[in-house]
N, C-alpha and C. Protein backbone atom coordinates (compact mmCIF):
# COMPACT_ATOMS: atom_id res chain seq x y z
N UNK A 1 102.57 102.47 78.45
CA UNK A 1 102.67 103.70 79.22
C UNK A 1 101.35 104.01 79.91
N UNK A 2 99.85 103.69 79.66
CA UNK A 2 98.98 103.96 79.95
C UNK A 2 98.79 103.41 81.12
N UNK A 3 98.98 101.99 81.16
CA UNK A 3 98.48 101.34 81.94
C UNK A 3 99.29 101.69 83.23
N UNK A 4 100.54 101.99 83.28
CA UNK A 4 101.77 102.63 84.56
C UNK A 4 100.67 103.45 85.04
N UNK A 5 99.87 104.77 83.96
CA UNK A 5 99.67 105.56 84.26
C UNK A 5 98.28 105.35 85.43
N UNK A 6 97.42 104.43 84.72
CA UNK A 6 96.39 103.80 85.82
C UNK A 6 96.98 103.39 86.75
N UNK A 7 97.89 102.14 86.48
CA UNK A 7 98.26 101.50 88.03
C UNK A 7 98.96 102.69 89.35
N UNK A 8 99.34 103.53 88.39
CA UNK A 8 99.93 104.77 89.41
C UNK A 8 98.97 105.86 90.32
N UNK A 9 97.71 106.03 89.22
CA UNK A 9 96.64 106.65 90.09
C UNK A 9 95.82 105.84 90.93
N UNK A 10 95.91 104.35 90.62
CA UNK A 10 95.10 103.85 91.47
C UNK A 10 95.94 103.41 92.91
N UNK A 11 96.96 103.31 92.54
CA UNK A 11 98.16 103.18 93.93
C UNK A 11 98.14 104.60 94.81
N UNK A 12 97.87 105.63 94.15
CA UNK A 12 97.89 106.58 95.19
C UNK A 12 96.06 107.23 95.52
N UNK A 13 95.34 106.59 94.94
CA UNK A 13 94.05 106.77 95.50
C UNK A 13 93.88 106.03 96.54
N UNK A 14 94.67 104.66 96.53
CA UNK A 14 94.84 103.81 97.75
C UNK A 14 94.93 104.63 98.98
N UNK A 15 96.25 104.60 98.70
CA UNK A 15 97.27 105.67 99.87
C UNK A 15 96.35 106.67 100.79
N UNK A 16 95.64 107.62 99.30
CA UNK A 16 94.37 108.86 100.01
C UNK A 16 93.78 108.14 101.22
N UNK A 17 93.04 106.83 100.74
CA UNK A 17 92.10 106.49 101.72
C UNK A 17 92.57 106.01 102.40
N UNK A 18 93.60 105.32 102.59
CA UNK A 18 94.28 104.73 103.86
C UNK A 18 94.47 105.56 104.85
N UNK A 19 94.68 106.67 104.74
CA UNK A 19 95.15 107.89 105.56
C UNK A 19 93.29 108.44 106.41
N UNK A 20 92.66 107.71 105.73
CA UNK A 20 91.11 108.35 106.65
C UNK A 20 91.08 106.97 107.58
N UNK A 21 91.34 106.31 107.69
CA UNK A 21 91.03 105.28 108.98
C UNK A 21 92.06 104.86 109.48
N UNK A 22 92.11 104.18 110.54
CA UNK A 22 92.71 104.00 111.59
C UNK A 22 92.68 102.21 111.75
N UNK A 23 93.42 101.09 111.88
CA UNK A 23 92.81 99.89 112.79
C UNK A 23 93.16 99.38 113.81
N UNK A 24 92.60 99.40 114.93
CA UNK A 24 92.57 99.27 116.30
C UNK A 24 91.96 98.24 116.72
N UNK A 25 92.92 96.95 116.40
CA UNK A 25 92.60 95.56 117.02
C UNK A 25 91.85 95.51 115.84
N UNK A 26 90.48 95.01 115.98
CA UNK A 26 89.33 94.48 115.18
C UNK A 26 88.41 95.62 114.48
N UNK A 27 88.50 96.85 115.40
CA UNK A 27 87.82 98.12 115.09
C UNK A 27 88.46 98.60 114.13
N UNK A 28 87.83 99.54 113.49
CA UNK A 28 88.49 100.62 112.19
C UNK A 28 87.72 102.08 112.82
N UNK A 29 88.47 103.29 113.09
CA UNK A 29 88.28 104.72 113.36
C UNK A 29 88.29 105.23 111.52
N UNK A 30 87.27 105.72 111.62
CA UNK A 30 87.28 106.30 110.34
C UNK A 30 86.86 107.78 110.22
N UNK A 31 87.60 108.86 109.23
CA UNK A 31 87.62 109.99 109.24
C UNK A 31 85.50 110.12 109.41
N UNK A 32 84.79 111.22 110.14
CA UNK A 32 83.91 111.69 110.18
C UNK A 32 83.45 110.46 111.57
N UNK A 33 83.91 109.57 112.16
CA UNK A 33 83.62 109.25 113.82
C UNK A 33 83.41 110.27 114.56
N UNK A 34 82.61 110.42 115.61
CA UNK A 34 82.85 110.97 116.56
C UNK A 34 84.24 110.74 117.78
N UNK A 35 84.11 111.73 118.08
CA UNK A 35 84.99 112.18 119.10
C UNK A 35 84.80 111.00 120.41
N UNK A 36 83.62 111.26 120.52
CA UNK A 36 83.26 109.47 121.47
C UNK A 36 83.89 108.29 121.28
N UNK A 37 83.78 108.41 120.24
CA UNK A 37 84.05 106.88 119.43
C UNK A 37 85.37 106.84 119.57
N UNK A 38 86.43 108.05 118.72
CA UNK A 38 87.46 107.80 119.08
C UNK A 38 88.31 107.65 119.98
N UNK A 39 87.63 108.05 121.18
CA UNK A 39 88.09 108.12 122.60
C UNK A 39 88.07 106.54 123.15
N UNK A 40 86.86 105.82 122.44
CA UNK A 40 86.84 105.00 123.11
C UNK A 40 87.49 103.56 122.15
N UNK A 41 88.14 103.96 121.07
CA UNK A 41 89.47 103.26 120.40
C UNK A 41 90.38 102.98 121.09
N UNK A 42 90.64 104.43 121.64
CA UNK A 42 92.47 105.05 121.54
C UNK A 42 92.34 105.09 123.15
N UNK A 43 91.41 105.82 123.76
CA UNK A 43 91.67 105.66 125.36
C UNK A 43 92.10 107.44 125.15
N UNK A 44 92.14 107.79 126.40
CA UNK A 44 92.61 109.14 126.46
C UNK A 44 93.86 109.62 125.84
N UNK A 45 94.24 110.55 125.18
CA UNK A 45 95.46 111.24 124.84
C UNK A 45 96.13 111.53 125.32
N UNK A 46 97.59 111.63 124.90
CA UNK A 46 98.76 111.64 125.51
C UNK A 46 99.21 113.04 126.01
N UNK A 47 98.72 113.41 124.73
CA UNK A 47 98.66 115.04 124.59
C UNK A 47 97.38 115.87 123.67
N UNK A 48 97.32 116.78 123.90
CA UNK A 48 96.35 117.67 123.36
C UNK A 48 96.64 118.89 123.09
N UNK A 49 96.25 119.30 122.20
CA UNK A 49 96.76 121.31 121.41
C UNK A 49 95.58 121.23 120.49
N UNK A 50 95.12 122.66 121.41
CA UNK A 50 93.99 123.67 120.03
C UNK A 50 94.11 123.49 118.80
N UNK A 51 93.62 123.52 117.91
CA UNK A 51 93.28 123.93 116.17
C UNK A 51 92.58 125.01 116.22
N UNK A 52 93.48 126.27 116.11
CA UNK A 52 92.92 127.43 115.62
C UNK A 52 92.78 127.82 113.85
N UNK A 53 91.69 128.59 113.67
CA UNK A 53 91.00 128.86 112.72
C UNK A 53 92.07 129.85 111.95
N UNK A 54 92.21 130.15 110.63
CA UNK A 54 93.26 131.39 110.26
C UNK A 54 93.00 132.53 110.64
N UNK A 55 92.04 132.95 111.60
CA UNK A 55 92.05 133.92 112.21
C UNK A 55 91.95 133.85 113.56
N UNK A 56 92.83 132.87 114.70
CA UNK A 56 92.93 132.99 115.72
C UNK A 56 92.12 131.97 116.81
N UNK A 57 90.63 131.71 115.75
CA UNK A 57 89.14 131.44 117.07
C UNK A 57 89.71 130.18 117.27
N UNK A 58 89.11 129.19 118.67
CA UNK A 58 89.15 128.04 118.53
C UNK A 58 88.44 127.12 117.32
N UNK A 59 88.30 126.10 116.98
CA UNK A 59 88.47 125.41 115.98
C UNK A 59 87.92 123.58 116.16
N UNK A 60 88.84 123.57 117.11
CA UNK A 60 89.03 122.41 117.69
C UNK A 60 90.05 121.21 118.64
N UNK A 61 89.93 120.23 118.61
CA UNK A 61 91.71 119.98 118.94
C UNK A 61 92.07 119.22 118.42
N UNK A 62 93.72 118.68 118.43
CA UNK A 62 94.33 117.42 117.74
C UNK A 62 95.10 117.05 119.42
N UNK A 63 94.63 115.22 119.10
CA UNK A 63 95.08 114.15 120.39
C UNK A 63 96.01 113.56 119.41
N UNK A 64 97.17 113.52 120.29
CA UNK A 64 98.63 112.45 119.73
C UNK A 64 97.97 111.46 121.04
N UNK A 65 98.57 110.36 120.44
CA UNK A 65 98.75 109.01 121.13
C UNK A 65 100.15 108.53 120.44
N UNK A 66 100.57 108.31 121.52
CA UNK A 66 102.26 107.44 121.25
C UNK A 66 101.94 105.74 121.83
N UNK A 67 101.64 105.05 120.79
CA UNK A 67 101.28 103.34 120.52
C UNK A 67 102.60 102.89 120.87
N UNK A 68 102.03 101.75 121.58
CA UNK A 68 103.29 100.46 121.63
C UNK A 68 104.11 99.95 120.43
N UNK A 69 103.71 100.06 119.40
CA UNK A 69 104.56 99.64 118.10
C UNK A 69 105.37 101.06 117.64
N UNK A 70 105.34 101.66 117.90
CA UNK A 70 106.40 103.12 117.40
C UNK A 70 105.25 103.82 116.55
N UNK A 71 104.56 104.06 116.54
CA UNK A 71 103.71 104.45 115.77
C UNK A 71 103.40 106.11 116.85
N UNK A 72 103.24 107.11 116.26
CA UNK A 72 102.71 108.32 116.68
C UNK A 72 101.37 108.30 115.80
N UNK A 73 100.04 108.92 116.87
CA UNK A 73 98.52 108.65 116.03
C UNK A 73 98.40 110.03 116.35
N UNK A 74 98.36 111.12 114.90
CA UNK A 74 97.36 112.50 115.46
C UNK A 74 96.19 111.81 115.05
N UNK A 75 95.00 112.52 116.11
CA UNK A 75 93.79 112.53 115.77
C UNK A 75 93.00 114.00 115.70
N UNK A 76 92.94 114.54 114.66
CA UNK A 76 92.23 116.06 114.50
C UNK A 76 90.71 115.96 114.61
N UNK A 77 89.97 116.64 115.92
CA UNK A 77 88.89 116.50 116.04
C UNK A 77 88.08 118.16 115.69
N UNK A 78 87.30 118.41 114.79
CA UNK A 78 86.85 119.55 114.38
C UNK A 78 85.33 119.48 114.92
N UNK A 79 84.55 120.17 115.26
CA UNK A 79 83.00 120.55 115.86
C UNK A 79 82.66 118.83 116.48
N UNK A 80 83.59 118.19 116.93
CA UNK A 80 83.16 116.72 117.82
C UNK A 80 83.30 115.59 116.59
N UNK A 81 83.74 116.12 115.69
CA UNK A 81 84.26 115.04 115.04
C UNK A 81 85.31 114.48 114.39
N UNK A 82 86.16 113.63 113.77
CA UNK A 82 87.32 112.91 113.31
C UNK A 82 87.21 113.58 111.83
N UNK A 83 88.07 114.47 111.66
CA UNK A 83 88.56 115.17 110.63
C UNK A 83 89.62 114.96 109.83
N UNK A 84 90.75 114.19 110.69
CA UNK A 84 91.99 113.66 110.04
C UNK A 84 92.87 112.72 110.84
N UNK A 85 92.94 111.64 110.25
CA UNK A 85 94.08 110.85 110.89
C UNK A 85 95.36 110.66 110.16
N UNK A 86 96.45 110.82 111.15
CA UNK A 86 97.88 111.12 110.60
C UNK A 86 98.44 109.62 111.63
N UNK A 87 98.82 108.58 110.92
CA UNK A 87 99.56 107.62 111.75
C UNK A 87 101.05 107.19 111.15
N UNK A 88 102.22 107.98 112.06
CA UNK A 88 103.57 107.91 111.36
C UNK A 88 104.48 107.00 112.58
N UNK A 89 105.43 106.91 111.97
CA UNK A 89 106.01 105.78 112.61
C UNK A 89 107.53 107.14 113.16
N UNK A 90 107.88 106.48 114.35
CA UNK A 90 109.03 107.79 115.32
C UNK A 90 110.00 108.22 114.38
């Protein structure tokens, strides 16, 4: 039973970190890149929407990119930098 219990936290500590980078060809985008950087991964965004603060202020923004493989990429950029990557499939 123990060992399920390791192999189970270490399967989803995986998962955690998989979700901070990105791989783009040969490159890897990794959560805390700049905004530069990721621009110059992904190429301009498809779309763009504010990240407001829980009280309204701006924040920052999140870029979708819709990839040739079915893949939808948010990229959440907070004070110029890579805060979160979300890569789901349509």
């Amino acid at each position: 039973m123990r060992r399920y219990l390791v192999v189970l936290l270490l399967s989803l500590s995986l998962a955690a970190h998989a979700s901070n980078t990105l791989r783009i060809g040969s490159e890897v985008l990794t959560v805390g890149d700049s905004a530069v950087r990721a621009m110059q991964l992904l190429g301009k965004p498809d779309f763009k929407e504010p990240v407001q603060s829980e009280f309204g202020g701006y924040q920052g923004e999140r870029w979708q990119y819709q990839r040739d493989d079915g893949h939808i990429v948010t990229v959440t950029i907070i004070g110029g930098k890579v805060s979160n990557i979300d890569d789901r499939t349509r």
